[in-house]
Every structure is written in structure tokens, then in C-alpha cells.
C-alpha atoms as a PDB file:
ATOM      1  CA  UNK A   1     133.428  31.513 102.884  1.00  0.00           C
ATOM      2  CA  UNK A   2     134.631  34.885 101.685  1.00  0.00           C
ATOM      3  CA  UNK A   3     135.715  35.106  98.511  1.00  0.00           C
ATOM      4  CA  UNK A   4     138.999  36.787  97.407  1.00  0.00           C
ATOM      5  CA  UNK A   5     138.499  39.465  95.202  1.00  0.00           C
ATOM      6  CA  UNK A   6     140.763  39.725  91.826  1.00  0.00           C
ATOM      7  CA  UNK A   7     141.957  43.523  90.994  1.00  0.00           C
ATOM      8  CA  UNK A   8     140.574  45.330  94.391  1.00  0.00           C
ATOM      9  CA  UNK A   9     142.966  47.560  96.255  1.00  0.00           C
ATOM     10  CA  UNK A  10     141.727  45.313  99.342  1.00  0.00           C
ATOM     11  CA  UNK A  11     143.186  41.968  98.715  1.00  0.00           C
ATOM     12  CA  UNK A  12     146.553  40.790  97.559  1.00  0.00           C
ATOM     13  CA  UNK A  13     146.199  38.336  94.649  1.00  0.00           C
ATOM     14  CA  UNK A  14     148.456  37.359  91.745  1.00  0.00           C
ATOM     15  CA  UNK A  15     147.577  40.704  89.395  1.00  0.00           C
ATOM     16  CA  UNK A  16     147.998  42.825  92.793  1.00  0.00           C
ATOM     17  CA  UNK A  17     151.422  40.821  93.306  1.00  0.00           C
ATOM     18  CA  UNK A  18     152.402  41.356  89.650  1.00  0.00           C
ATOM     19  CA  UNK A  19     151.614  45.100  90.094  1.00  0.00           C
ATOM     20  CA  UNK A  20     153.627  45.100  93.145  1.00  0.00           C
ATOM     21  CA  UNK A  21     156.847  43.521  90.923  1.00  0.00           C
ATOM     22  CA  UNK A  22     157.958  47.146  90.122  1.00  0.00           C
ATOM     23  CA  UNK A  23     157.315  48.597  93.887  1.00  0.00           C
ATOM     24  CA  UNK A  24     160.337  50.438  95.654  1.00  0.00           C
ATOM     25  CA  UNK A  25     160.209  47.171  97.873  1.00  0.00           C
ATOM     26  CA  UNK A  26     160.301  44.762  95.487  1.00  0.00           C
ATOM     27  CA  UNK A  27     163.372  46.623  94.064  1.00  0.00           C
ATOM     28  CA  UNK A  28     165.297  46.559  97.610  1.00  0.00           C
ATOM     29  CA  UNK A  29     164.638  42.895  97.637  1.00  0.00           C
ATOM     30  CA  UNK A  30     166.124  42.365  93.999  1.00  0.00           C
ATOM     31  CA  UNK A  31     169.670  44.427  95.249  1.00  0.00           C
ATOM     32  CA  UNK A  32     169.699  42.545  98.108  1.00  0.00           C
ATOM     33  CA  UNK A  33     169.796  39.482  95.954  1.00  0.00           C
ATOM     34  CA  UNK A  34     172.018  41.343  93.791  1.00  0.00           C
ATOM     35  CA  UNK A  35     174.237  42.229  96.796  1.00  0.00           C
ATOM     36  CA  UNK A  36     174.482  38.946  98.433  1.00  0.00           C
ATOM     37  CA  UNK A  37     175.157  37.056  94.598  1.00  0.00           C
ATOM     38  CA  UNK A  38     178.055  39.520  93.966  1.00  0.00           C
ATOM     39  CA  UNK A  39     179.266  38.990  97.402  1.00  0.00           C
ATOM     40  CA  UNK A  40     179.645  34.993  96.694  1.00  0.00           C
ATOM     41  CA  UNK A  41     181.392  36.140  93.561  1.00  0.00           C
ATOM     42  CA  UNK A  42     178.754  34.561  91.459  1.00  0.00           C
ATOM     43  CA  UNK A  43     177.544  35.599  87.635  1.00  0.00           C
ATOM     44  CA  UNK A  44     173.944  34.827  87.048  1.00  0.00           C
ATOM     45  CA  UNK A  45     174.929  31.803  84.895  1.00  0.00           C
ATOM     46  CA  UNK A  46     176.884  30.146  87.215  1.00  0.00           C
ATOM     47  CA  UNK A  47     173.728  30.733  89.788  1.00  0.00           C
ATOM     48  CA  UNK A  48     172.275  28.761  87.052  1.00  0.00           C
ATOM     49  CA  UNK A  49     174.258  25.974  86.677  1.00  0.00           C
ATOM     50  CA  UNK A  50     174.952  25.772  90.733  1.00  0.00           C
ATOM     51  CA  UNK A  51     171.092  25.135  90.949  1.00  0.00           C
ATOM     52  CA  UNK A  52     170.972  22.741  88.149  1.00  0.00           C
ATOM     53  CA  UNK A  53     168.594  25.377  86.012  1.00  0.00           C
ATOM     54  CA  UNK A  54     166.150  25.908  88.816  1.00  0.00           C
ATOM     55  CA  UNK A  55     167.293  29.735  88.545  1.00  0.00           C
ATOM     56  CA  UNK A  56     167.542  30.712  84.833  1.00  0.00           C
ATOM     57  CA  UNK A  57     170.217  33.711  84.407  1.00  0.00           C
ATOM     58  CA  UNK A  58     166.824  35.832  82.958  1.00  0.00           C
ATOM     59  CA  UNK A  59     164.756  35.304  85.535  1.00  0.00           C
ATOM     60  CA  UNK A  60     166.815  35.788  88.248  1.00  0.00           C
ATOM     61  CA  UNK A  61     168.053  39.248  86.807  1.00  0.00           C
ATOM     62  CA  UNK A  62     164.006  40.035  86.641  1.00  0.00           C
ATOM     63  CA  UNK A  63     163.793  39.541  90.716  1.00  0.00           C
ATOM     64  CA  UNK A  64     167.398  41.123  91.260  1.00  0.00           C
ATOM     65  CA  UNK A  65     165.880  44.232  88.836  1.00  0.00           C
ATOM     66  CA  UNK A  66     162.857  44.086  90.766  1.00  0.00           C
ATOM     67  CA  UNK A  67     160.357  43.458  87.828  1.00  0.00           C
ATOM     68  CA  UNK A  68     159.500  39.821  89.352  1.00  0.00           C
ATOM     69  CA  UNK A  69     158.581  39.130  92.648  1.00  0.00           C
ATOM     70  CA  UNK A  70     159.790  36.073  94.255  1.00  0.00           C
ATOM     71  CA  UNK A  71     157.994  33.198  95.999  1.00  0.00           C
ATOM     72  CA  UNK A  72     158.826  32.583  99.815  1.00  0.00           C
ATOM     73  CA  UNK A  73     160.114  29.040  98.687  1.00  0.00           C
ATOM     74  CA  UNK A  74     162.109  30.047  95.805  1.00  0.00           C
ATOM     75  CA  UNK A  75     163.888  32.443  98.180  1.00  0.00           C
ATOM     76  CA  UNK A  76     164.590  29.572 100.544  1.00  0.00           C
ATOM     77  CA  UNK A  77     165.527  27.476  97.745  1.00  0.00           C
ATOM     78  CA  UNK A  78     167.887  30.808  96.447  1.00  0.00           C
ATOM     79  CA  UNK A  79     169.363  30.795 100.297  1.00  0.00           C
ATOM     80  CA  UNK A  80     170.240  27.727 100.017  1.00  0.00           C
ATOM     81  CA  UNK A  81     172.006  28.045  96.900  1.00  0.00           C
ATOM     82  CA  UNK A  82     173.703  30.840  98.205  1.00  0.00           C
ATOM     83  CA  UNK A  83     174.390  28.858 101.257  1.00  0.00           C
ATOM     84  CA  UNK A  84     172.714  31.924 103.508  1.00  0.00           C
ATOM     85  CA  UNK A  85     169.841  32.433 105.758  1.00  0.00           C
ATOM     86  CA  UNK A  86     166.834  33.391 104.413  1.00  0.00           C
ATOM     87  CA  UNK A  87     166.263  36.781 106.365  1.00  0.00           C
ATOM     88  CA  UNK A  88     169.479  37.933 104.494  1.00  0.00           C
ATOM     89  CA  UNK A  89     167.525  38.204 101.416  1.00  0.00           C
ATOM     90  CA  UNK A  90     165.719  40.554 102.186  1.00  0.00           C
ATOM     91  CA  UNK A  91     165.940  44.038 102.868  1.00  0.00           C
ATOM     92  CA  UNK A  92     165.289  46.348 106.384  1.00  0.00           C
ATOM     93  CA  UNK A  93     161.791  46.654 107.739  1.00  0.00           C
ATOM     94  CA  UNK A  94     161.197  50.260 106.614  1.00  0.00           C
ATOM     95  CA  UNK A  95     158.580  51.370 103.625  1.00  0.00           C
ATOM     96  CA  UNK A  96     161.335  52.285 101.026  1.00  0.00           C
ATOM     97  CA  UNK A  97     163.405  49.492 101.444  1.00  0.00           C
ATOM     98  CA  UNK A  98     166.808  51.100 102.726  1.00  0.00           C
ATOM     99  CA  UNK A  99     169.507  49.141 104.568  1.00  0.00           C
ATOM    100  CA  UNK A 100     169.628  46.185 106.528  1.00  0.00           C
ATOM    101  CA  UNK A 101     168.104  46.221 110.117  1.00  0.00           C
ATOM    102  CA  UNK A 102     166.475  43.784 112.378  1.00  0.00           C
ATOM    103  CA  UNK A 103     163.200  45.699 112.822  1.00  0.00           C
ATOM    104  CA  UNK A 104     161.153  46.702 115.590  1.00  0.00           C
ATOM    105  CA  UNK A 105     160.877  42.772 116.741  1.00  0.00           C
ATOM    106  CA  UNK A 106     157.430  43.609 116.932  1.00  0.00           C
ATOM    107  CA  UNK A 107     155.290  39.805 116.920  1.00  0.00           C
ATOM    108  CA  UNK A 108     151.689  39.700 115.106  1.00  0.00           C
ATOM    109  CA  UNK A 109     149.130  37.374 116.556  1.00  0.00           C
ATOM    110  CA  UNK A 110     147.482  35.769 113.139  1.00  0.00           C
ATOM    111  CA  UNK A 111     143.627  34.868 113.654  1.00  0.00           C
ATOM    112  CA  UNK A 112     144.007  31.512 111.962  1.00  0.00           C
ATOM    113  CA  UNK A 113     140.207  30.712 112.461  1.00  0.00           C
ATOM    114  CA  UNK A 114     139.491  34.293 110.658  1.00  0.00           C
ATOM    115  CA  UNK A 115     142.164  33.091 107.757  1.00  0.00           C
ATOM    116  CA  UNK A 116     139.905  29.285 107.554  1.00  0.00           C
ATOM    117  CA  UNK A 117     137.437  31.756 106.052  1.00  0.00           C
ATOM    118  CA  UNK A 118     139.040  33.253 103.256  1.00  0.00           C
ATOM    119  CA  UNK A 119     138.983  31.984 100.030  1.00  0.00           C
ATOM    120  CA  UNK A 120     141.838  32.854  97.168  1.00  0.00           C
ATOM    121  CA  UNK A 121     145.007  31.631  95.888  1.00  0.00           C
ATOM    122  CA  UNK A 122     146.546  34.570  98.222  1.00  0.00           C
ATOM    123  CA  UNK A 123     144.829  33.013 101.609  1.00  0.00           C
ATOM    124  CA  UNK A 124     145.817  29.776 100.256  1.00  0.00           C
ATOM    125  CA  UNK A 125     149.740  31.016  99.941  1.00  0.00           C
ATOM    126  CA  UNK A 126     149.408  32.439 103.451  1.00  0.00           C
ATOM    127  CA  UNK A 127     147.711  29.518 105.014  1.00  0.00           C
ATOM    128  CA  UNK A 128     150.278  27.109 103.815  1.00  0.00           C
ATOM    129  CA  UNK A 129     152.938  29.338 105.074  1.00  0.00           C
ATOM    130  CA  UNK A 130     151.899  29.514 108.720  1.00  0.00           C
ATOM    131  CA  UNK A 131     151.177  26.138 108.445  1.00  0.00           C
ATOM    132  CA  UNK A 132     155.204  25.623 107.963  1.00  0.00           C
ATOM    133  CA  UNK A 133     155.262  27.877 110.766  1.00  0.00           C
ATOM    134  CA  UNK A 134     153.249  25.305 112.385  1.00  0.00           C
ATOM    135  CA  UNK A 135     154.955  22.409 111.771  1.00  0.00           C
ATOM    136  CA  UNK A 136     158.836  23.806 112.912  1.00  0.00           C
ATOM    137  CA  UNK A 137     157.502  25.302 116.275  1.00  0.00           C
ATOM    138  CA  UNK A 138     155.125  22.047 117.161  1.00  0.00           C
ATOM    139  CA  UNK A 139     152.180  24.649 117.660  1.00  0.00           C
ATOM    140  CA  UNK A 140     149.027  23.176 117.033  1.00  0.00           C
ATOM    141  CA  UNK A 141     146.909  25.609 118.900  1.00  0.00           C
ATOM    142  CA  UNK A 142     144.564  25.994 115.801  1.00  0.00           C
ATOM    143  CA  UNK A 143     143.641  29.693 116.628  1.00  0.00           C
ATOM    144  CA  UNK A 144     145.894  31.879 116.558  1.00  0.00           C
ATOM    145  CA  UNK A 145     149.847  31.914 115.611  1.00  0.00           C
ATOM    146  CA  UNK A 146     152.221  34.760 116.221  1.00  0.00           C
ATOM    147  CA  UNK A 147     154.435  35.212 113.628  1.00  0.00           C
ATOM    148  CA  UNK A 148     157.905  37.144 114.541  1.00  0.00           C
ATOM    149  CA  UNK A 149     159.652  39.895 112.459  1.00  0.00           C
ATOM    150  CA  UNK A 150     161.337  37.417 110.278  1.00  0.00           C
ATOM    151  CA  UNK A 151     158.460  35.798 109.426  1.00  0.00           C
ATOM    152  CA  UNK A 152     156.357  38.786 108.513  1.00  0.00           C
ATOM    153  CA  UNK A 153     159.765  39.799 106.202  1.00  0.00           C
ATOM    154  CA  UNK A 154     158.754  36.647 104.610  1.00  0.00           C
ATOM    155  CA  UNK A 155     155.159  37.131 103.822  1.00  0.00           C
ATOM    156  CA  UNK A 156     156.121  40.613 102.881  1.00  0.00           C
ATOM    157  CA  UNK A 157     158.368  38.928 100.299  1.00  0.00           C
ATOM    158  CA  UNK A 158     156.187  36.419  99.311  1.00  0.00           C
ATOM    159  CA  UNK A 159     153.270  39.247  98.484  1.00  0.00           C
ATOM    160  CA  UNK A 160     156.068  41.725  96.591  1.00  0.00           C
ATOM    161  CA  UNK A 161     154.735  44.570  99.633  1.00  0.00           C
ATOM    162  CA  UNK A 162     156.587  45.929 102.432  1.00  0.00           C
ATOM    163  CA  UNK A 163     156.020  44.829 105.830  1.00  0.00           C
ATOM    164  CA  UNK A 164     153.878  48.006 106.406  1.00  0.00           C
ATOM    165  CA  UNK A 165     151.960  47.418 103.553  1.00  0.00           C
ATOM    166  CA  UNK A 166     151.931  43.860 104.458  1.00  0.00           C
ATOM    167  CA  UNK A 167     150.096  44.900 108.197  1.00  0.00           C
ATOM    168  CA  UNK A 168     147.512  47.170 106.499  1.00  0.00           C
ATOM    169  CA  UNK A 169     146.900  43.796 104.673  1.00  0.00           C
ATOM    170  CA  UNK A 170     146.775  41.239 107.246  1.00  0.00           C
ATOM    171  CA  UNK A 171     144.076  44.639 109.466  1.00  0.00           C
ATOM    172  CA  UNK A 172     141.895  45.178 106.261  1.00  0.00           C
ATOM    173  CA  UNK A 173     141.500  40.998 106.049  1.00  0.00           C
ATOM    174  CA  UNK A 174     140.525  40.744 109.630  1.00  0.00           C
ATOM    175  CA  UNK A 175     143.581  38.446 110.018  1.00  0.00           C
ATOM    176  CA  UNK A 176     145.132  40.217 113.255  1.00  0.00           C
ATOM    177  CA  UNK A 177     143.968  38.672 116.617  1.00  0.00           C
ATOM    178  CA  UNK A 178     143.332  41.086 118.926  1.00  0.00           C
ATOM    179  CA  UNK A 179     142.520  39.289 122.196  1.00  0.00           C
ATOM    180  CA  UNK A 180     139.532  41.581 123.791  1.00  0.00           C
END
């Protein structure tokens, strides 16, 4: 098994994703949260006490700032607080995190055989990802899943990184199946 490397420029991990906190992404996704919060008419406390102190007022001012990045299940968690779909979280597909768009609706194929391989707590976070992927669509295949533009918002999200960065990524792992 390949190991996951801690610090390289190559491989997301939690230091990578904590250096990625105060990218120009990161900070799209935070006024997005900011955007759709202010839109429900909602303080940060009363986020608080609507989720029963899942959200603390602090922390959830870090993500909207853009100095933490959030977890792809907190997010769901937050859009269901918020009573919104997930995808409206987060920003448009472009590399400086403008407006809202639905992106190019371009789908990656995922080598899942090639992702088996990898070892790390960011292959790990992936893994169990597609494997909710999995699980909704009833595809089993084992091989290979494609993952739509909603999805790769997601990872991109879950990572701190833009969805470009995000592809670079998934190319420099060896995780996108090319069928040849």
C-alpha cells in the first residue's frame, strides 16, 4: 500500500487542509455560508441554539471567515439546519471562488481499485465518501465510480481546495480512470 505523505505539495492531508483554511476558496465557501445564514435571517447564536450546540457561534464564524475548513458532513449537517441543499453551500466551480454557477457538468470516472491502494486519513475521507456515493445510487461496480459536478463541489469542500485544484489532486494520485 502507498503511504500518504504528511506536508508534501502532492497529497492532501490534515496540515495541507489546514493550510488550505485561508485559500481564496475556502473564503468563497465561508460567504456563501455567510450569505445563505443572513438570508434565513439567522445570528450565529441562534445557528447555535437551532442545532442544539453542534455549531458553536465561534466556530462557525471561523468557516464563514474562511480560517476553518469544513467537513463534507458538517456541511450536510449545516444544510440541514439551514433547511437547504447542500450544493448551495458552496460557491461556483471557478479557481477564485466568484458567483454561483452550475459548472461545466463535466463527470470524473474515480479508479476505486487505484484509491484501495492508498493509505492516509485523506484516502480514508475520500473512500468513505464515494462509498456514500455508493450506497444512494445502488452502484456496486467496485471499480470505478463517476462522480458528477456536485459531488466533486463536495470533495472540493471537504479538502478546503477548489475543484481545479481538487482534479490536479485526484491526476497526481492516479485516482482518474481513464479507460484505454
Amino acid at each position: 500500500m502507498a503511504r500518504e505523505e504528511v506536508g508534501t505539495n502532492s497529497d492532501v492531508d490534515t496540515a495541507d487542509t489546514a493550510d488550505e483554511a485561508g485559500s481564496p476558496y475556502a473564503k468563497a465557501v465561508g460567504a456563501r455560508l455567510r450569505s445563505i445564514r443572513a438570508q434565513k435571517r439567522l445570528s450565529l447564536d441562534a445557528v447555535e441554539e437551532l442545532s442544539k450546540g453542534e455549531f458553536k457561534a465561534s466556530v462557525l464564524g471561523a468557516y464563514e471567515r474562511g480560517e476553518r475548513a469544513v467537513s463534507v458532513p458538517r456541511l450536510a449537517r449545516l444544510a440541514a439546519v439551514y433547511e437547504v441543499p447542500v450544493d448551495l453551500l458552496l460557491p461556483a466551480d471557478d479557481d477564485d471562488g466568484g458567483g454561483r454557477g452550475k459548472g461545466s457538468g463535466e463527470k470524473i470516472a474515480i479508479d476505486l481499485t487505484r484509491l484501495s491502494e492508498l493509505d492516509g486519513p485523506s484516502f480514508e475521507m475520500l473512500s468513505r465518501y464515494l462509498r456514500m456515493i455508493q450506497e444512494a445510487r445502488g452502484d456496486f461496480n467496485g471499480k470505478v465510480l463517476t462522480i458528477r459536478g456536485d459531488d466533486l463541489r463536495a470533495v472540493a469542500a471537504m479538502f478546503g481546495l477548489s475543484q481545479a485544484q481538487v482534479l490536479r489532486k485526484l491526476e497526481a494520485w492516479g485516482l482518474r480512470y481513464r479507460p484505454g
